[in-house]
Each structure stands twice: as C-alpha cells, then as structure tokens.
Protein backbone atom coordinates (compact mmCIF):
# COMPACT_ATOMS: atom_id res chain seq x y z
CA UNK A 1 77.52 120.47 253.47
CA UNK A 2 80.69 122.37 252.73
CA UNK A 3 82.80 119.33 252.22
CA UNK A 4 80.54 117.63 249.78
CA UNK A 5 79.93 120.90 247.93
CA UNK A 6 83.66 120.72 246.77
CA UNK A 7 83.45 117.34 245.14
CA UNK A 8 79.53 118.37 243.64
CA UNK A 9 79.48 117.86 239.99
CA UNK A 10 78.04 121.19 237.68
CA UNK A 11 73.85 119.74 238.38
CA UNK A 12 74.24 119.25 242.27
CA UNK A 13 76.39 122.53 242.62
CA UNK A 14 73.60 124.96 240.75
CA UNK A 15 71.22 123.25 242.84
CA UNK A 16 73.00 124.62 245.79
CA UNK A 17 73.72 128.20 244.46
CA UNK A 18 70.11 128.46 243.75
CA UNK A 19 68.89 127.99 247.64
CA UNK A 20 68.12 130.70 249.81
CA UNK A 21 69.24 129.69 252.74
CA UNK A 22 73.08 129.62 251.49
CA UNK A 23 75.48 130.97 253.40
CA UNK A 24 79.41 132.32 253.31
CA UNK A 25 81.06 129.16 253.57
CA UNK A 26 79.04 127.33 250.86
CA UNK A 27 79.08 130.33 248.61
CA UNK A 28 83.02 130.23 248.72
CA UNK A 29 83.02 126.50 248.55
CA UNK A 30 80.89 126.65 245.33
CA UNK A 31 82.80 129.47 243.83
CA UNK A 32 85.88 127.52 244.47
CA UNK A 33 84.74 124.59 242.64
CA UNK A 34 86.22 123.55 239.14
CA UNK A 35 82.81 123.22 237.94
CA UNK A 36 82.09 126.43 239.11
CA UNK A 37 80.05 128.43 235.76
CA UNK A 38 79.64 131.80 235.41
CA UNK A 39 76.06 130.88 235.57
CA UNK A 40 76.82 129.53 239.06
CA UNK A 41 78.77 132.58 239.69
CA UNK A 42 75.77 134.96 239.06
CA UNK A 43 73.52 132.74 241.11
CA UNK A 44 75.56 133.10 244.19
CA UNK A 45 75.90 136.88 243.44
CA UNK A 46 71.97 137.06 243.28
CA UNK A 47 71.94 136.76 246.80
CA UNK A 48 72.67 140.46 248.10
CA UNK A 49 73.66 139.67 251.34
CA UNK A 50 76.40 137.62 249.89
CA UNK A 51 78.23 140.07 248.47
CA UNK A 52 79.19 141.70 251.92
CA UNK A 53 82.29 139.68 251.62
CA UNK A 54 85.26 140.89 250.17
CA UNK A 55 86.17 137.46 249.12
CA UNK A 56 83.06 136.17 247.47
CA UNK A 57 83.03 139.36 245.27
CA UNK A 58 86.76 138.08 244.66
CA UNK A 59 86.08 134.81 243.63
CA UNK A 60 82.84 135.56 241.56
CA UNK A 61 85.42 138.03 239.73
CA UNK A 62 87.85 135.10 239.28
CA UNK A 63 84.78 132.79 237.47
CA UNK A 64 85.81 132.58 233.99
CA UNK A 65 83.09 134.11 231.66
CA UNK A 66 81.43 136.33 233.97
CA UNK A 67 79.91 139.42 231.79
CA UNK A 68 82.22 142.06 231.90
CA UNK A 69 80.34 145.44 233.29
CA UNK A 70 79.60 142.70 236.54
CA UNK A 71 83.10 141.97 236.66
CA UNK A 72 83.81 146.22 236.88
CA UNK A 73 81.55 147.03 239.01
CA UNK A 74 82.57 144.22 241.80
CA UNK A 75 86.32 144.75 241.12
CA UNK A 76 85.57 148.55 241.75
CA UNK A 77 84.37 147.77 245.64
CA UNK A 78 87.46 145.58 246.27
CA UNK A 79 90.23 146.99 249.02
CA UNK A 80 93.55 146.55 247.45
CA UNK A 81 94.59 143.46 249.20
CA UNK A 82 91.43 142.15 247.66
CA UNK A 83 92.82 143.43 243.91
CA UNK A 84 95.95 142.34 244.79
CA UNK A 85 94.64 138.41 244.87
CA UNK A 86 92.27 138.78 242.35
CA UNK A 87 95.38 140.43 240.01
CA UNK A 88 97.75 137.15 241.57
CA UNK A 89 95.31 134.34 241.55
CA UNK A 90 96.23 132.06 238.93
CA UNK A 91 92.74 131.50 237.88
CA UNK A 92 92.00 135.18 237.47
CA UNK A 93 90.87 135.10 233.46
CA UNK A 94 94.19 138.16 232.02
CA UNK A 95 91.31 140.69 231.35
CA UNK A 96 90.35 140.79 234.72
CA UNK A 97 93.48 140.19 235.76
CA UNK A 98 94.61 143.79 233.96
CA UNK A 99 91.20 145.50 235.06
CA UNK A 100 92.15 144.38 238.81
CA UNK A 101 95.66 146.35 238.50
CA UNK A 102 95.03 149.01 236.73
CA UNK A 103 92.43 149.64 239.65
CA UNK A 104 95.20 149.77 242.53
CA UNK A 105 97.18 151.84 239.89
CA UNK A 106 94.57 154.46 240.73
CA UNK A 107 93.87 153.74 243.96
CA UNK A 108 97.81 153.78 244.90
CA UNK A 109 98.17 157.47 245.42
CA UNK A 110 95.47 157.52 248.00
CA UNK A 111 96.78 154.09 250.44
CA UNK A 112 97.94 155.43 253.63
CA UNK A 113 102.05 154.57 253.98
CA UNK A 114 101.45 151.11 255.84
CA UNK A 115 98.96 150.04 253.03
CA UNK A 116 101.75 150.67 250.61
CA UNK A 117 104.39 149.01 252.48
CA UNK A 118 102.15 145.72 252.42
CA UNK A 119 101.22 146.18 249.07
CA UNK A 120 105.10 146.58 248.70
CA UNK A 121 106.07 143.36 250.07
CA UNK A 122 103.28 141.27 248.75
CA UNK A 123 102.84 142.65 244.87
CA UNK A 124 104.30 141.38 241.31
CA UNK A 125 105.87 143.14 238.37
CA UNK A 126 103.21 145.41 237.24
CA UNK A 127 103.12 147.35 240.48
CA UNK A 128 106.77 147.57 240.73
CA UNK A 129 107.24 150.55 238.92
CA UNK A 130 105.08 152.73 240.42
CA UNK A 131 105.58 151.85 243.73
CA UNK A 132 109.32 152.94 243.27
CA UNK A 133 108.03 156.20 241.76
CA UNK A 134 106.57 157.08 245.02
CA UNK A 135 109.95 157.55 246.46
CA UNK A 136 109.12 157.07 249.80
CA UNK A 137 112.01 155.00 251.67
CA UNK A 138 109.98 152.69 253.89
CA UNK A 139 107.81 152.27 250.73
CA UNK A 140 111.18 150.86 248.60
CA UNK A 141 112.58 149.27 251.41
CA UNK A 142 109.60 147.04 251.80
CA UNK A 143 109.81 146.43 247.90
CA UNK A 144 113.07 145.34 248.22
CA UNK A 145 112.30 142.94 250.90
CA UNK A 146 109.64 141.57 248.28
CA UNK A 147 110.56 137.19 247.44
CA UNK A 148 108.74 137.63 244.17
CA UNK A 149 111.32 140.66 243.32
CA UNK A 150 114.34 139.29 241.26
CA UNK A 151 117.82 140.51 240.68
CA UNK A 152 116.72 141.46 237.11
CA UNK A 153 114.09 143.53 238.07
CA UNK A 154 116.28 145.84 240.70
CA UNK A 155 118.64 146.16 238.22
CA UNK A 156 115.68 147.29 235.54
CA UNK A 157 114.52 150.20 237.75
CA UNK A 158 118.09 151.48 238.75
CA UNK A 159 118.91 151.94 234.99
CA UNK A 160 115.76 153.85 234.67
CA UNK A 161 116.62 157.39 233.18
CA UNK A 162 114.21 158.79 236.39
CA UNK A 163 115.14 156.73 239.41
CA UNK A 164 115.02 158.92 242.59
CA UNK A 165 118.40 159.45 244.61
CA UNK A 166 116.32 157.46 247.79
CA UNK A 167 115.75 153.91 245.55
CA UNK A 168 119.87 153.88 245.11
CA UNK A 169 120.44 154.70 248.68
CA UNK A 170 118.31 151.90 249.63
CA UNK A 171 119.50 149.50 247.69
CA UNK A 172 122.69 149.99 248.41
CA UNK A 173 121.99 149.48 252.39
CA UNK A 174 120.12 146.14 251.13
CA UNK A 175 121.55 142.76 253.15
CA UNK A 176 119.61 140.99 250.15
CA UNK A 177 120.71 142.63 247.44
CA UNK A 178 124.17 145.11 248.44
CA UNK A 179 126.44 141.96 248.18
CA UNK A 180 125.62 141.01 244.83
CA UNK A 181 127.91 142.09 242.12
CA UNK A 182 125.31 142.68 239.28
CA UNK A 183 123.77 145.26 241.49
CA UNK A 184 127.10 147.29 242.34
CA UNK A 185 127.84 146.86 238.97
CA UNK A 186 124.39 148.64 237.74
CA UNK A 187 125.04 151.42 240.32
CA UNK A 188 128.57 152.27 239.42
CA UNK A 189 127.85 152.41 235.43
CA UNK A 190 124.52 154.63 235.86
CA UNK A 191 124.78 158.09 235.75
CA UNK A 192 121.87 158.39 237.74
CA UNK A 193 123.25 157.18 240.73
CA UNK A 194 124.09 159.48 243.38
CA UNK A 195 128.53 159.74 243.29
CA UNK A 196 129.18 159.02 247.17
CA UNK A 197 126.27 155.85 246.16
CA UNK A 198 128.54 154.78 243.19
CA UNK A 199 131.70 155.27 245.00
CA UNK A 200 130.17 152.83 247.81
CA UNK A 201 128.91 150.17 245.61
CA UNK A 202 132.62 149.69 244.50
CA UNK A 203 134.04 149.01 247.52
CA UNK A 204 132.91 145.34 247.47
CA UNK A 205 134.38 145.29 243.84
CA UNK A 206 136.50 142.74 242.57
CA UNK A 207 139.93 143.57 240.74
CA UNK A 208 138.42 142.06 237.30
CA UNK A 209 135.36 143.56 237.85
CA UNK A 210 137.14 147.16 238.47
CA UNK A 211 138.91 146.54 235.80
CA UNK A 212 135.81 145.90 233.46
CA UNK A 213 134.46 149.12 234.51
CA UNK A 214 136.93 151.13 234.27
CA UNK A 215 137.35 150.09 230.29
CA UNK A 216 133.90 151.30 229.92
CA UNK A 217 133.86 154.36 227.89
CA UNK A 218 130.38 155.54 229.41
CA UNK A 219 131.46 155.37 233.14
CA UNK A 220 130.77 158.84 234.69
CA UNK A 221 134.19 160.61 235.18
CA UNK A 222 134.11 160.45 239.17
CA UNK A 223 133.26 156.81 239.54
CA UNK A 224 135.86 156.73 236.73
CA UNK A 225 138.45 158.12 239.27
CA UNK A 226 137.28 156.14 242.47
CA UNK A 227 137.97 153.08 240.11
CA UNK A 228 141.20 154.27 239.02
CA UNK A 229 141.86 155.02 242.65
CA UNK A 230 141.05 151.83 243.96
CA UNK A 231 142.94 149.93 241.58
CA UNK A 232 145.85 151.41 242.32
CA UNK A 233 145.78 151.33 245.94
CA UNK A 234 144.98 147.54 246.09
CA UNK A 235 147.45 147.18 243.76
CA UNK A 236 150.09 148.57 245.93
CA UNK A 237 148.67 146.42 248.49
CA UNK A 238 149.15 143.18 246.94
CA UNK A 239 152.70 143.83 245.83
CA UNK A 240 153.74 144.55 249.53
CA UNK A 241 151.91 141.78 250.27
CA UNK A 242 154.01 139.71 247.93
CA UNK A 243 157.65 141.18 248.99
C-alpha cells in the first residue's frame, strides 16, 4: 500500500486518508504526497492516534493551507528537532516557517546544553544570533562547526557591538575558520575583541594586509602597536634575509 500511495492522484489519496484502519506509514506517505490538500491533511489529523508522532504533526504542519490556530497548536507540541525541520523543510509555507522559529526562540533558554549543541550544529540563520548570545563555549563551538554557517555570517556576529569575550576566543582556536584572513581581519579592527585575541589573529597576517590595517584610522591603539610592531620586526627580518 505505501508504495502506491505515493504515486495516488488527489481522489484515490482522500480515499485513503479517510479509512480507519490507516496507519503511520501511510499517513506519512499521504502527507508526503504532492497532491497532498490541506483537506487531506485534516483527514489524517482526524485520526487521534495519529498524531502520537512527532513527524506526522510535522508534515500536517508543512501542508500548505492548513487553518492557522491547527497549525499553532501542533507546532506548539513539537521538540525542537521537530521545529527545527519544520522551520528547514523547503515546503514549510514562510508563515509557518516563522511561527516554527520563533517557537525554539522561546523554548531555547530551557534546552539542556547537549540539545543546544545539536541545535547548534544543525540550525540556519535565524537561530544564529541567539545561540551566540548564550555564550556558552561548547554551545559556539558547535555553531562554528555548523556547514550551513558562512564566512559572512562569523564575520556579522564578531562586529556585533555585544559579542561576548568567549565567541572571539573560539573563533580564533577555529581549524575552519582561524586561517582565513577575512576573519583575522574582523578581529583585529573590532574593538570588541579581547587585545591578547586581536594581537593573535595578526600573527597569521600578511605584510599588505598589516599594512592595510595599520592605515586604518579606527584600529584600537594596542592592536595599532602589535601591527606597528610586527611590521617592523619582519621587516628587519627580510632585509637580513636579503644581505
């Protein structure tokens, strides 16, 4: 049955949501099915028993034009992994999409540590944010560690006026993102970032890019100096190098 319900046309598949004897598999199958309705939808949510799974709440969320209060009330009894599909699934109409992350915006404070270390490594840019606001280390390491995270986006929450002394610290001791020069760049020119940070994302500096920096009239005075210094000591290098 479950194989033929995923070719069903919209007639064959209400049939099917409408009998009592279905179960999980052909509830998901029929939920998953481009002909899926929100009239379908509601049909397979009629059946109580049903909606002990996590994921068939999820999907009858995801069912373009389901009635909005239904919608709330099943994204409300979602875990946060479950939010966190229903926010990323393509499919996922943008209302719902918004309802299902502004819900693990409220429920973030209360996720033990290793729920927001998977959340961490599994979430997009709207959670980004606020998961560096928690400030917890393991938390921002995990972040960090994040494929969907981009080189933009680190270098959006380091030059936020409020980054904590920890998010620096970590990304500084990144494999992924230490080496690359935009980063180091970011850390040296923000005056948020811790000096003994700033002083270390130089060392993998360039001459032209310590140069750059230190014509920049809003470098903070000690990174100013370690520039300065640096310059001049590889400087001295390279002409005993040449003699």
């Amino acid at each position: 049955m479950t194989e033929r319900i995923s070719s069903m046309g919209p007639d064959q598949l209400l049939t099917v949501a409408e009998s009592e004897g279905l179960d999980d598999g052909q509830a998901i199958e029929i939920l998953r099915n481009p002909h899926c309705s929100a009239e379908m939808a509601e049909r397979v949510a009629g059946h109580r028993r049903l909606l002990g799974s996590d994921r068939i709440r999820r999907l009858v969320c995801s069912v373009r034009g389901m009635p909005t209060p239904r919608v709330a009330d099943l994204v409300a009894t979602l875990p946060w992994l479950g939010l966190l599909q229903l926010a990323q699934d393509p499919k996922t109409p943008p209302t719902v999409r918004r309802m299902a992350e502004r819900r693990l915006l409220l429920r973030l404070p209360k996720l033990t540590l290793g729920e927001k270390i998977g959340l961490a490594r599994r979430t997009h840019r709207a959670l980004y944010g606020p998961l560096v606001a928690t400030a917890d280390a393991q938390v921002v390491v995990a972040l960090l560690e994040n494929p969907r995270l981009t080189e933009t986006d680190v270098v959006e929450f380091l030059n936020s006026g409020h980054t904590h002394p920890i998010v620096f610290s970590a990304v500084l001791r990144s494999p992924r993102w230490a080496p690359r020069r935009g980063i180091r760049m970011a850390m040296a020119r923000n005056r948020s970032t811790p000096l003994p940070v700033a002083l270390s994302a130089l060392a993998e500096l360039g001459p032209g890019e310590l140069r750059v920096l230190a014509e920049d009239p809003g470098l903070p005075e000690g990174v100013r100096n370690g520039v300065l210094g640096l310059l001049k000591k590889r400087g001295n290098i390279l002409g005993k190098t040449m003699l």
